[in-house]
Protein backbone atom coordinates (compact mmCIF):
# COMPACT_ATOMS: atom_id res chain seq x y z
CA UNK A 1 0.00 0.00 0.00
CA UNK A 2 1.48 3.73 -0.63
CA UNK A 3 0.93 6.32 1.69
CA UNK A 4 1.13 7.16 5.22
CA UNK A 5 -0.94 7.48 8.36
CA UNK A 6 -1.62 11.08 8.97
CA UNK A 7 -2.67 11.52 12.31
CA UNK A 8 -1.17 9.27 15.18
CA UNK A 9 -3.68 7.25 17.65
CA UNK A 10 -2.46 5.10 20.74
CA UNK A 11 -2.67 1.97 21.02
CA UNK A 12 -6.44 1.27 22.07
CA UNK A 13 -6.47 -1.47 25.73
CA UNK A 14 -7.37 -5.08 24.72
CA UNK A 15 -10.31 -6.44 24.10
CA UNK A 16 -12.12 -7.89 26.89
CA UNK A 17 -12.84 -11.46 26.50
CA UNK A 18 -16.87 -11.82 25.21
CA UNK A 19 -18.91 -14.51 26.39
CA UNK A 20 -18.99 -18.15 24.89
CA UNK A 21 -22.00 -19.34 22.85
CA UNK A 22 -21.19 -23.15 23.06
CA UNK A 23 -24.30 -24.57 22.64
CA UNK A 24 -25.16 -26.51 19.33
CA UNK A 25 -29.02 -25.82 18.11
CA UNK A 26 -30.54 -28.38 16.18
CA UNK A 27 -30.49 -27.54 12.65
CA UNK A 28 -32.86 -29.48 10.49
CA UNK A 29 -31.03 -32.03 7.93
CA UNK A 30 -31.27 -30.62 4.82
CA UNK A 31 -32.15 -32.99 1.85
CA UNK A 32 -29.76 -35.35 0.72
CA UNK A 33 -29.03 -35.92 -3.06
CA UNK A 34 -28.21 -39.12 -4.58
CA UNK A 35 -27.37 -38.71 -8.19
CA UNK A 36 -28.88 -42.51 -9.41
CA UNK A 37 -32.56 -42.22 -7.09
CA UNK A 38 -34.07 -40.34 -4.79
CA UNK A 39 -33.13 -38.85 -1.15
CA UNK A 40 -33.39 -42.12 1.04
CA UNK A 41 -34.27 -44.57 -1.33
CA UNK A 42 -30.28 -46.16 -2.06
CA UNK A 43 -29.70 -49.20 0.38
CA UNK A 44 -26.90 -49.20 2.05
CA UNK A 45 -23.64 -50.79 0.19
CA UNK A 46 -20.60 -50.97 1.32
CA UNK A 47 -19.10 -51.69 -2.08
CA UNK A 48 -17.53 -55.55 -3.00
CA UNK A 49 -16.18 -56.79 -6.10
CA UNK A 50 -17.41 -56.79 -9.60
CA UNK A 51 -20.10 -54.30 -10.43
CA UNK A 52 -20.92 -52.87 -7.43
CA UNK A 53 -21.67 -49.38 -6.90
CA UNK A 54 -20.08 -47.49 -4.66
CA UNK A 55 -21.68 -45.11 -2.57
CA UNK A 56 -19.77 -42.28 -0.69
CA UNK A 57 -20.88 -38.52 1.14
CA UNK A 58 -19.81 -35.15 0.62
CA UNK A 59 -21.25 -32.90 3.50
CA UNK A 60 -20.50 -28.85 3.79
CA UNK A 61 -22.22 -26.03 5.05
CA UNK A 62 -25.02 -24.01 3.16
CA UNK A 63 -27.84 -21.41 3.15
CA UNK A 64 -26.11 -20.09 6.97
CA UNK A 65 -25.16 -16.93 8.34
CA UNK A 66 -21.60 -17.99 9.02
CA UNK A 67 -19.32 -19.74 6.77
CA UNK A 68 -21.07 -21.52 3.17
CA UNK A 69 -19.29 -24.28 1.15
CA UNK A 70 -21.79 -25.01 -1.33
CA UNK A 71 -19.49 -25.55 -4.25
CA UNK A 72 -18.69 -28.47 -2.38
CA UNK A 73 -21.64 -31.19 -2.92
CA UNK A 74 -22.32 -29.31 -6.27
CA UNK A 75 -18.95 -30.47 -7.45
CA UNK A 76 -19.35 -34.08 -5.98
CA UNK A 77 -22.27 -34.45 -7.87
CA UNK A 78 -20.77 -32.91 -11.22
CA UNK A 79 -17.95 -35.45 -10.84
CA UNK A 80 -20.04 -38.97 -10.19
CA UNK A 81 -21.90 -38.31 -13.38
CA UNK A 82 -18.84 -37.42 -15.34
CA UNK A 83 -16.95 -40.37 -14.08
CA UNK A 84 -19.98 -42.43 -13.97
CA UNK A 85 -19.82 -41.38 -18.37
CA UNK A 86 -16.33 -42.37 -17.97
CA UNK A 87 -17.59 -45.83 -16.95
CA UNK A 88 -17.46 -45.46 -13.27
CA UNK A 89 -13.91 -46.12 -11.19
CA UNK A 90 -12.94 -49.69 -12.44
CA UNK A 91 -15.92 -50.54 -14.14
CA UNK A 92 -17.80 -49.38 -10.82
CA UNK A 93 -20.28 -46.73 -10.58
CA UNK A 94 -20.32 -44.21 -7.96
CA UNK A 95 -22.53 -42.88 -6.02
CA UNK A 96 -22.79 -39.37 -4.15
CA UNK A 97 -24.87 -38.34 -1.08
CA UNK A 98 -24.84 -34.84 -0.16
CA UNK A 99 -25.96 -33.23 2.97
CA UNK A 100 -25.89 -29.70 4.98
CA UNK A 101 -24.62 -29.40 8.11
CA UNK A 102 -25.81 -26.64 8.50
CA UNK A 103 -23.01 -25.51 10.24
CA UNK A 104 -24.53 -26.98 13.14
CA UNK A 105 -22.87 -29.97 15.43
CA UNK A 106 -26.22 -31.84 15.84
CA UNK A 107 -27.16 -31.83 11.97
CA UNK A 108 -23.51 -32.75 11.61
CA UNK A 109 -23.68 -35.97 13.21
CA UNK A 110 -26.88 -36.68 11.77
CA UNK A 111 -24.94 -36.43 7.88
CA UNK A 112 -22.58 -39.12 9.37
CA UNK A 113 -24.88 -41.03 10.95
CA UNK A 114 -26.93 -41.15 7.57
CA UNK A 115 -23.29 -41.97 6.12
CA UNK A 116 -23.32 -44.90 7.63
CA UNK A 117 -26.84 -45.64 6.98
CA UNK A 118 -26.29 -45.91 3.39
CA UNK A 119 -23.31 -47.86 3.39
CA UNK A 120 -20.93 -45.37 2.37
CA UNK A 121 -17.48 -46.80 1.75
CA UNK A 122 -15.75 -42.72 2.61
CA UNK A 123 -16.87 -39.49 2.73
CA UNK A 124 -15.06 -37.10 0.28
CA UNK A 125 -13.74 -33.67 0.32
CA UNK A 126 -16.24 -32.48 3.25
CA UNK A 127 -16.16 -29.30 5.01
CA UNK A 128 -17.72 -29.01 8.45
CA UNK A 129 -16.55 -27.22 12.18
CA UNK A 130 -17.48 -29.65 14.25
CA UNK A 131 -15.43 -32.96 14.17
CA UNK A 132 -15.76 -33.92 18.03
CA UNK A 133 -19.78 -34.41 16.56
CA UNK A 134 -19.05 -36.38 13.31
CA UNK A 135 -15.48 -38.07 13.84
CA UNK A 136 -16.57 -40.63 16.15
CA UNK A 137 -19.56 -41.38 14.23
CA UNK A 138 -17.82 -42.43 11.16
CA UNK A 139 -14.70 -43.83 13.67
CA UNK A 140 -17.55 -46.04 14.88
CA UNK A 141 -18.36 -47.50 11.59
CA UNK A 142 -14.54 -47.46 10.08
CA UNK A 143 -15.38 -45.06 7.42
CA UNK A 144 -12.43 -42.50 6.48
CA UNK A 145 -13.18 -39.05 6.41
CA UNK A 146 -11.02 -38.55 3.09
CA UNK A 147 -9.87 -34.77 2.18
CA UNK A 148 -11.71 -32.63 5.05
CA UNK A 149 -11.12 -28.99 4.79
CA UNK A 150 -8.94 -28.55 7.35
CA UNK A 151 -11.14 -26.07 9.28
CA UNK A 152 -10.13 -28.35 13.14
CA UNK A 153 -6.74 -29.03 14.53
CA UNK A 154 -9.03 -32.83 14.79
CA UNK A 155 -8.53 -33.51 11.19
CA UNK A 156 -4.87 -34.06 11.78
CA UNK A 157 -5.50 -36.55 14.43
CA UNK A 158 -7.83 -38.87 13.84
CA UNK A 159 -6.80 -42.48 12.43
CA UNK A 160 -9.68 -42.33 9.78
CA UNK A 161 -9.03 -38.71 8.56
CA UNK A 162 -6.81 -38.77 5.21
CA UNK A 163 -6.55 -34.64 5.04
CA UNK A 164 -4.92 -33.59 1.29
CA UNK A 165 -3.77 -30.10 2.66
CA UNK A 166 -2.35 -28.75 5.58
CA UNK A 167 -5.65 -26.65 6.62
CA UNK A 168 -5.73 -23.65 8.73
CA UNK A 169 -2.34 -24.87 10.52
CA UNK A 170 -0.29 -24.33 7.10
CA UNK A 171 -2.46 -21.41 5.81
CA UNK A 172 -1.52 -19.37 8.75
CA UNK A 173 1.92 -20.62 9.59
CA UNK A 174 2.72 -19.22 5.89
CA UNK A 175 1.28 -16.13 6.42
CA UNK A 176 2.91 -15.25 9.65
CA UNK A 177 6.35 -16.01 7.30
CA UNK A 178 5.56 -13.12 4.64
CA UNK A 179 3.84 -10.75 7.22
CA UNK A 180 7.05 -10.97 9.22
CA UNK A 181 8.90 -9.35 6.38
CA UNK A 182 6.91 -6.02 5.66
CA UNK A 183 4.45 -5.60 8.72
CA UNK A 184 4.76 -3.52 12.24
CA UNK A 185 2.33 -4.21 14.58
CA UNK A 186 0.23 -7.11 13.20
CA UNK A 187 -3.35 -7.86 14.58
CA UNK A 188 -5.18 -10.82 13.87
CA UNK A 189 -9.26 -10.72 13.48
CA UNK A 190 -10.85 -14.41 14.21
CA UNK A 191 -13.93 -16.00 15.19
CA UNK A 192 -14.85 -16.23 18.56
CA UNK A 193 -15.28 -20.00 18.43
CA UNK A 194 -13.41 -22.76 19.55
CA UNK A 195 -11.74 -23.14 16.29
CA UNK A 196 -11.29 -19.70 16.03
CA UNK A 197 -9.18 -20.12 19.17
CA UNK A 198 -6.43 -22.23 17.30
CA UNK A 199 -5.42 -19.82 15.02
CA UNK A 200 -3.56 -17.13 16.99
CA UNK A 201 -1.00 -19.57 17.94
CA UNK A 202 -0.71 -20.77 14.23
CA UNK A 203 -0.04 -17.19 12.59
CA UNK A 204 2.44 -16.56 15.80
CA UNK A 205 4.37 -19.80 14.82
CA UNK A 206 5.31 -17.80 11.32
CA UNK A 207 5.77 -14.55 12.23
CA UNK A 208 8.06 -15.68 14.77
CA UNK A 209 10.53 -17.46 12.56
CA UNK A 210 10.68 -14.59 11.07
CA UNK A 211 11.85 -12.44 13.96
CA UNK A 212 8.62 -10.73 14.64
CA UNK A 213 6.61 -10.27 17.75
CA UNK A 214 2.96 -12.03 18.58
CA UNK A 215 -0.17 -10.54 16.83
CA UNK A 216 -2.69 -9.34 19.07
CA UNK A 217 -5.33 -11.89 19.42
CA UNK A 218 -9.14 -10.23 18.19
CA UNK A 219 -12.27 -12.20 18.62
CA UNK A 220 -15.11 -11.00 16.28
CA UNK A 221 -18.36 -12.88 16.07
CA UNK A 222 -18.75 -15.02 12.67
CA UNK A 223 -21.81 -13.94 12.09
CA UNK A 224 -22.14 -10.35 12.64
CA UNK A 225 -23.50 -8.03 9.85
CA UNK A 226 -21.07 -5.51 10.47
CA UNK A 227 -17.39 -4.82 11.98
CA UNK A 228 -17.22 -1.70 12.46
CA UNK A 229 -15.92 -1.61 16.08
CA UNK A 230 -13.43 -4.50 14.99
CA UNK A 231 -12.02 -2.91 12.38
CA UNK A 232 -10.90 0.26 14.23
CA UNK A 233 -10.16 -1.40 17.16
CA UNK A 234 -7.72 -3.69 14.50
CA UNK A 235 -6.48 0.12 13.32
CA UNK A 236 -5.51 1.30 16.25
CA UNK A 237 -3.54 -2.14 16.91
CA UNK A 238 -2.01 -2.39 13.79
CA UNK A 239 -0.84 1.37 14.10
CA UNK A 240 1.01 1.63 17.54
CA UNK A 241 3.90 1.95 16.44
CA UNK A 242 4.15 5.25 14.08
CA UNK A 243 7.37 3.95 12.32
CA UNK A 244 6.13 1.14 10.81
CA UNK A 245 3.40 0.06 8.45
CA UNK A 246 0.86 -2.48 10.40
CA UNK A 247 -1.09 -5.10 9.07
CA UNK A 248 -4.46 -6.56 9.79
CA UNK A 249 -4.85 -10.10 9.35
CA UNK A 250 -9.40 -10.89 9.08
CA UNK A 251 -9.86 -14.14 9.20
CA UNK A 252 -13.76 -14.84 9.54
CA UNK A 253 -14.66 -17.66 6.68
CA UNK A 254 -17.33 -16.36 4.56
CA UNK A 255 -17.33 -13.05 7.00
CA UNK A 256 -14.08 -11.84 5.72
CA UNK A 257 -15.66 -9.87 3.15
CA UNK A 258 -18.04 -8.02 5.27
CA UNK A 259 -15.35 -7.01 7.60
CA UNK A 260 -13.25 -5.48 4.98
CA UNK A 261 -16.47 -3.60 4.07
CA UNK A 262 -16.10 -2.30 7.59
CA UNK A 263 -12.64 -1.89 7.56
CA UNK A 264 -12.95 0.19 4.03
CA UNK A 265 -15.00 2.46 5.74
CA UNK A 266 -12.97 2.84 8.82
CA UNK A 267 -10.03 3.28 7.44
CA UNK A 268 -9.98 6.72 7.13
CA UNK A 269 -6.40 8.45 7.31
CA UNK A 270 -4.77 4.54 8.04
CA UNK A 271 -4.07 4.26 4.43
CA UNK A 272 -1.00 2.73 5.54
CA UNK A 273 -2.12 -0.43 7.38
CA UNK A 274 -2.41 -3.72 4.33
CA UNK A 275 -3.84 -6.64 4.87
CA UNK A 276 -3.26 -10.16 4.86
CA UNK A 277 -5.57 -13.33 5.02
CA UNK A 278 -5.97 -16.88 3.62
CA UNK A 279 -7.43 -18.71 0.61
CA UNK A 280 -11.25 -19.68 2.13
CA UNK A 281 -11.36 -16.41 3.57
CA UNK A 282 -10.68 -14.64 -0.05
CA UNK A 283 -10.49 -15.94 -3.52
CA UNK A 284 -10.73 -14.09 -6.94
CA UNK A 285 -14.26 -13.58 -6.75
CA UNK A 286 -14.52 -12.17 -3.74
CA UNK A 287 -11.55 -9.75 -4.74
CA UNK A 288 -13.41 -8.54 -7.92
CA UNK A 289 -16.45 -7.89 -5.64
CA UNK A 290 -15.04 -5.29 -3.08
CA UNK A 291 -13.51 -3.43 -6.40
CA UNK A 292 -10.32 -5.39 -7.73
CA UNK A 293 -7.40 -3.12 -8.08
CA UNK A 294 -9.19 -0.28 -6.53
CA UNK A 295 -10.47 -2.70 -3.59
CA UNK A 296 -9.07 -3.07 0.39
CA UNK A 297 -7.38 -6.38 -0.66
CA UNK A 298 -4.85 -4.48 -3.30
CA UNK A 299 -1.55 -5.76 -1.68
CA UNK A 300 -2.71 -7.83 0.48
CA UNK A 301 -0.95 -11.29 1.44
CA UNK A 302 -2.84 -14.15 0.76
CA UNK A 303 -2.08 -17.84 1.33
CA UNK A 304 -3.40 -20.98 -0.40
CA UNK A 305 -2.30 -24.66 -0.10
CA UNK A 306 -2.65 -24.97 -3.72
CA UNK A 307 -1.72 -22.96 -7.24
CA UNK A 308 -3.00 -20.14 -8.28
CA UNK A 309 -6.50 -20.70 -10.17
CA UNK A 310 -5.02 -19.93 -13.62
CA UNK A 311 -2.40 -22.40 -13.05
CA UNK A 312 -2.78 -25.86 -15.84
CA UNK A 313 -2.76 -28.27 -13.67
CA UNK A 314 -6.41 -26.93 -12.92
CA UNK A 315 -7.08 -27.90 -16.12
CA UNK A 316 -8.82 -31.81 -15.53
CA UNK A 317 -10.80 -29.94 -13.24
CA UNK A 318 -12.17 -27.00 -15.34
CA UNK A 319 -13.17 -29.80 -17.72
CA UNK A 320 -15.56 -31.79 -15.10
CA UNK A 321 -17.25 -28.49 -14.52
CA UNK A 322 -17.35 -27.40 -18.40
CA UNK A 323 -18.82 -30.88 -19.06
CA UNK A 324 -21.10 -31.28 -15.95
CA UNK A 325 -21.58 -28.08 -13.85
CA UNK A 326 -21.72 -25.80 -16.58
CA UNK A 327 -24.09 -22.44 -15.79
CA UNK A 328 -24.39 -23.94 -12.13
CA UNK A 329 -23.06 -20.80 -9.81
CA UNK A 330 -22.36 -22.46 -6.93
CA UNK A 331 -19.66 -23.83 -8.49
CA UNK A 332 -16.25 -21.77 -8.68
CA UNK A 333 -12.98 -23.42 -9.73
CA UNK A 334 -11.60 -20.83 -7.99
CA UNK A 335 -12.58 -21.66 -4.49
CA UNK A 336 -10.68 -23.29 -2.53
CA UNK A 337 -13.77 -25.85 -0.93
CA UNK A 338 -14.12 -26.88 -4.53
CA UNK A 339 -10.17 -27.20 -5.16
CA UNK A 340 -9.94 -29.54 -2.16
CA UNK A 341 -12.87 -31.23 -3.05
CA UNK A 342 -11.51 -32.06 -6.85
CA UNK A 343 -8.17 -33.54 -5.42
CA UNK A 344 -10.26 -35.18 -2.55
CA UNK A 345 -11.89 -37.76 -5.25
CA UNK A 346 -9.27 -37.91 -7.43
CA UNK A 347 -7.20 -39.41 -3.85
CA UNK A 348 -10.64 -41.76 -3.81
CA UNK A 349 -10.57 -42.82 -7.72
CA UNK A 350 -6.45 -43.98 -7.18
CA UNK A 351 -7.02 -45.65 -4.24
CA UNK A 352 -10.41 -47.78 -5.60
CA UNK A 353 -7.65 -48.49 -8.57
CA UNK A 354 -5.24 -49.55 -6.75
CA UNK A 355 -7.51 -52.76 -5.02
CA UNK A 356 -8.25 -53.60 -8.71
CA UNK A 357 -10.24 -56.25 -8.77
CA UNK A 358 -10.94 -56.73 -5.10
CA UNK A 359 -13.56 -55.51 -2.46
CA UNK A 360 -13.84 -51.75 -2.00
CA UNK A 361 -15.33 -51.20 1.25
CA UNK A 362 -14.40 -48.70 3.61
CA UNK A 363 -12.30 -51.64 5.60
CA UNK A 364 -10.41 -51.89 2.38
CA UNK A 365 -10.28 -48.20 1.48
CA UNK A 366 -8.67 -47.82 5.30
CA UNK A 367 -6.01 -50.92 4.76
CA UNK A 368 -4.70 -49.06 1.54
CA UNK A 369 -3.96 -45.88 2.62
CA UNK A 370 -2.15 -46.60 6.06
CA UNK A 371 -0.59 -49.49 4.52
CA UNK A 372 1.42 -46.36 2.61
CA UNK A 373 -0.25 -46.36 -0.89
CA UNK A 374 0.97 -43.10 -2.34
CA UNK A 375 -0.75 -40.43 -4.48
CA UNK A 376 -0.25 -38.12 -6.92
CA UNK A 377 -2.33 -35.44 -7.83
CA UNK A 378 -1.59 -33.99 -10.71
CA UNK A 379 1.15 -31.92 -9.37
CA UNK A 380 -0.97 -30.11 -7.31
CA UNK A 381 0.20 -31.34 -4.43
CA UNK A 382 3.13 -33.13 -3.15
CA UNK A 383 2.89 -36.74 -3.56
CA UNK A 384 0.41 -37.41 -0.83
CA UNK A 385 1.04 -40.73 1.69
CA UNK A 386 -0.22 -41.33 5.57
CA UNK A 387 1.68 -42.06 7.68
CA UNK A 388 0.62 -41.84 11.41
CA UNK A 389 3.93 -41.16 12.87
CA UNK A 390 5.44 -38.21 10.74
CA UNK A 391 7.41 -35.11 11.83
CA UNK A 392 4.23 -33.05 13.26
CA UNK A 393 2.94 -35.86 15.59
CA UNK A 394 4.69 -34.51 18.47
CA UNK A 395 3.11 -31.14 18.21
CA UNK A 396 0.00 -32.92 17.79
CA UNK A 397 -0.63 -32.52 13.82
CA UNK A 398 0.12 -36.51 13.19
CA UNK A 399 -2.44 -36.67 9.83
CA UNK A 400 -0.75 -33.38 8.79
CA UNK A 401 1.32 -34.88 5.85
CA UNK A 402 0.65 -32.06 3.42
CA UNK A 403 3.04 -29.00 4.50
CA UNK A 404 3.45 -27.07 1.14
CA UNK A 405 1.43 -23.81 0.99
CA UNK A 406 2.14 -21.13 -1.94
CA UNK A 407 2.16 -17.55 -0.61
CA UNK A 408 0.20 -15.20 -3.71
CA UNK A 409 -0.55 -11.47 -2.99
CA UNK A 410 -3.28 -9.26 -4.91
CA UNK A 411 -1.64 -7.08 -7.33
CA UNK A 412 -3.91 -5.05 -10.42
CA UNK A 413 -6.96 -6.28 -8.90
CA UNK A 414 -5.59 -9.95 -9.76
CA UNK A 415 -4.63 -13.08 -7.49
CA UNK A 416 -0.81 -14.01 -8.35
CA UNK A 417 1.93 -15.95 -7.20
CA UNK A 418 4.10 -13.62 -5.00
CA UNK A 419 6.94 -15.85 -5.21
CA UNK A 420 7.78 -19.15 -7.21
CA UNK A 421 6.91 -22.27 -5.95
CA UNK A 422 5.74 -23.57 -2.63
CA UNK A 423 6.76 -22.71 1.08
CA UNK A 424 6.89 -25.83 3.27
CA UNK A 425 5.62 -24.94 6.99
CA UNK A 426 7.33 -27.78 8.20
CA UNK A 427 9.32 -26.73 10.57
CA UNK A 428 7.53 -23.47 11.71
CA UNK A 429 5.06 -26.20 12.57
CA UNK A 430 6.87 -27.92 14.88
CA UNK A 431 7.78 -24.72 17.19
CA UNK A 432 3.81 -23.85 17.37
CA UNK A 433 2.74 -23.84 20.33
CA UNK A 434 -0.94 -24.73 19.73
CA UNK A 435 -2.00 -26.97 23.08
């Protein structure tokens, strides 16, 4: 960003610490979609040898106030009926249940449980919050929770989650590595929620290796309408110290956008202060809403765990949605729930390959992938393999097998790679403090 602040402010005292809303409501289950029948009418299968179809879930979010992943189940269901064209995954058609979680632990449990019900042999390239709800329902029944966002520290722990990116942990470990660089006083803006609490410690872990002090810690609610008390209480952080450009770092989900509506308006003489965040937060769209070039986000830091959206290797992708999804909005190839989703069945289709032949159940499914069967994704990400004992297990990230994040920054209005190739978090990992 050019400029400087005009008129100095102190630093503002710290936010007092708001009360917890820990309660889950009960959401209703939304319908479920099965691309061969109706909602409810499959029987369960649990896959097995020949011609048998199998049947998996893809749950996320939708139609809530908080954070939406609807691209997610939209693209599942574009991809079973163009593999399904393809002649299914050896010879075997696939299935796809969708649900909505709503966002909401109860309903989330309920998707598993229904998971179960159907005989699904995985569920695929799912987003949801609450783990300690769904995890031990599919633990229960053996079924691996294959390519989860990443939103929970949980999806790096349990033995059935097979996670294809290094989630929020990597995101913001990266970003603390290029704020450390070119930012003063850095102040991060999160939910107030229990996953919300995780990520202080994860942007600290990067801007620390990079010789910078701790962000100040913000709660915001991640649903609120407006921000505009937590966007000039994140000024007046950011811009303590006089000699130095701050940064704000909003990281609210689906509620990043409205607070950098707030934080437009607030901004007032702190033309100074940039911004960073994370792909999920922000993509492309999202940048050519608020104004592109001419937008809050112009300089801003961004991280993703994958390439940017123009990149090639996106290309297998773009073709499932040209061929199945065209016209249907909810679907971005640019988002990052869709991204993971994509490389989340194409970790599924290699590992029903690579049992040929045999019975694909989710027992089978499970054997494969911890007995090391390794994946390749196109060059999207490194070649993926699970291994419960890798370097991160003793900071408690033992799924975590997926370190790489590239670090792009907003420049003409456009998303681009701000350096080449990928940063691996590795090691800033392993001096978090996250317990």
């Amino acid at each position: 960003m050019t400029g400087r602040r005009r008129t100095p402010t102190s630093s503002s005292p710290s936010l007092p610490r708001p009360a917890r809303k820990r309660g889950f409501a009960a959401g209703a289950l939304a319908a479920c979609a099965s691309l061969a029948v109706g909602c409810g009418v499959v029987p369960g299968v649990t896959g097995g040898s020949g011609d048998d179809p199998l049947t998996v879930m893809t749950w996320a979010p939708q139609d809530t106030g908080a954070t939406n992943k609807p691209g997610m189940p939209a693209f599942a269901s574009a991809y079973a009926r163009w593999i399904n064209e393809q002649g299914g995954i050896n010879g075997r058609k696939l299935t796809v249940l969708t649900c909505n979680d709503h966002n909401d632990g109860v309903t989330a449990a309920k998707c598993a449980r229904r998971a179960v019900k159907e005989g699904a042999v995985a569920v695929v390239g799912s987003y949801s919050q609450y783990p300690e709800s769904f995890l031990p329902v599919l633990e229960g029944a053996g079924i691996p929770y294959i390519g989860g966002y990443g939103i929970t520290n949980s999806e790096f722990t349990s033995p059935l989650s097979y996670p294809v990116n290094g989630g929020q942990p990597t995101l913001l470990a990266g970003l603390g590595t290029a704020l450390a660089e070119d930012c003063g006083p850095v102040t991060l803006v999160r939910p107030d929620t229990i996953a919300g609490d995780q990520l202080s410690a994860l942007l600290d872990s990067g801007l620390q290796a990079g010789g910078h002090d701790r962000a100040a810690d913000q709660r915001a609610p991640e649903d609120a309408t407006e921000y505009g008390g937590q966007s000039k209480q994140a000024l007046e952080q950011a811009t303590a110290d006089p000699q130095s450009e701050g940064c704000v770092v909003p990281v609210l989900g689906d509620r990043t956008g409205t607070f950098m509506d707030s934080f437009r308006r607030s901004r007032g003489d702190y033309d100074d202060v940039r911004t960073g965040t994370v792909l999920g937060s922000v993509d492309q769209s999202t940048i050519n809403a608020a104004g592109g070039a001419s937008g809050p986000y112009e300089g801003s830091y961004i991280t993703s765990w994958y390439p940017v959206a123009t990149d090639t290797r996106w290309d297998p992708m773009r073709k499932v949605i040209q061929e199945q999804a065209f016209g249907d909005n909810r679907i971005d190839p640019a988002d990052a729930g869709v991204q993971t989703t994509w490389i989340a069945y194409t970790v599924f289709k290699e590992v029903v390959e690579s049992l040929g032949d045999g019975e694909v159940t989710a027992r089978t499914i499970t054997r494969a992938l911890d007995d090391g069967l390794k994946v390749g994704t196109g060059g999207l990400t490194p070649t993926l393999r699970w291994e419960f004992d890798n370097k991160l297990s003793s900071v408690g990230f033992p799924r975590l097998v997926n370190t790489d994040v590239t670090i792009q920054v907003v420049r003409d209005g456009r998303l681009v790679a701000a350096r080449k190739g990928s940063l691996d978090t590795t090691e800033t990992l392993r001096k978090a403090d996250v317990n």
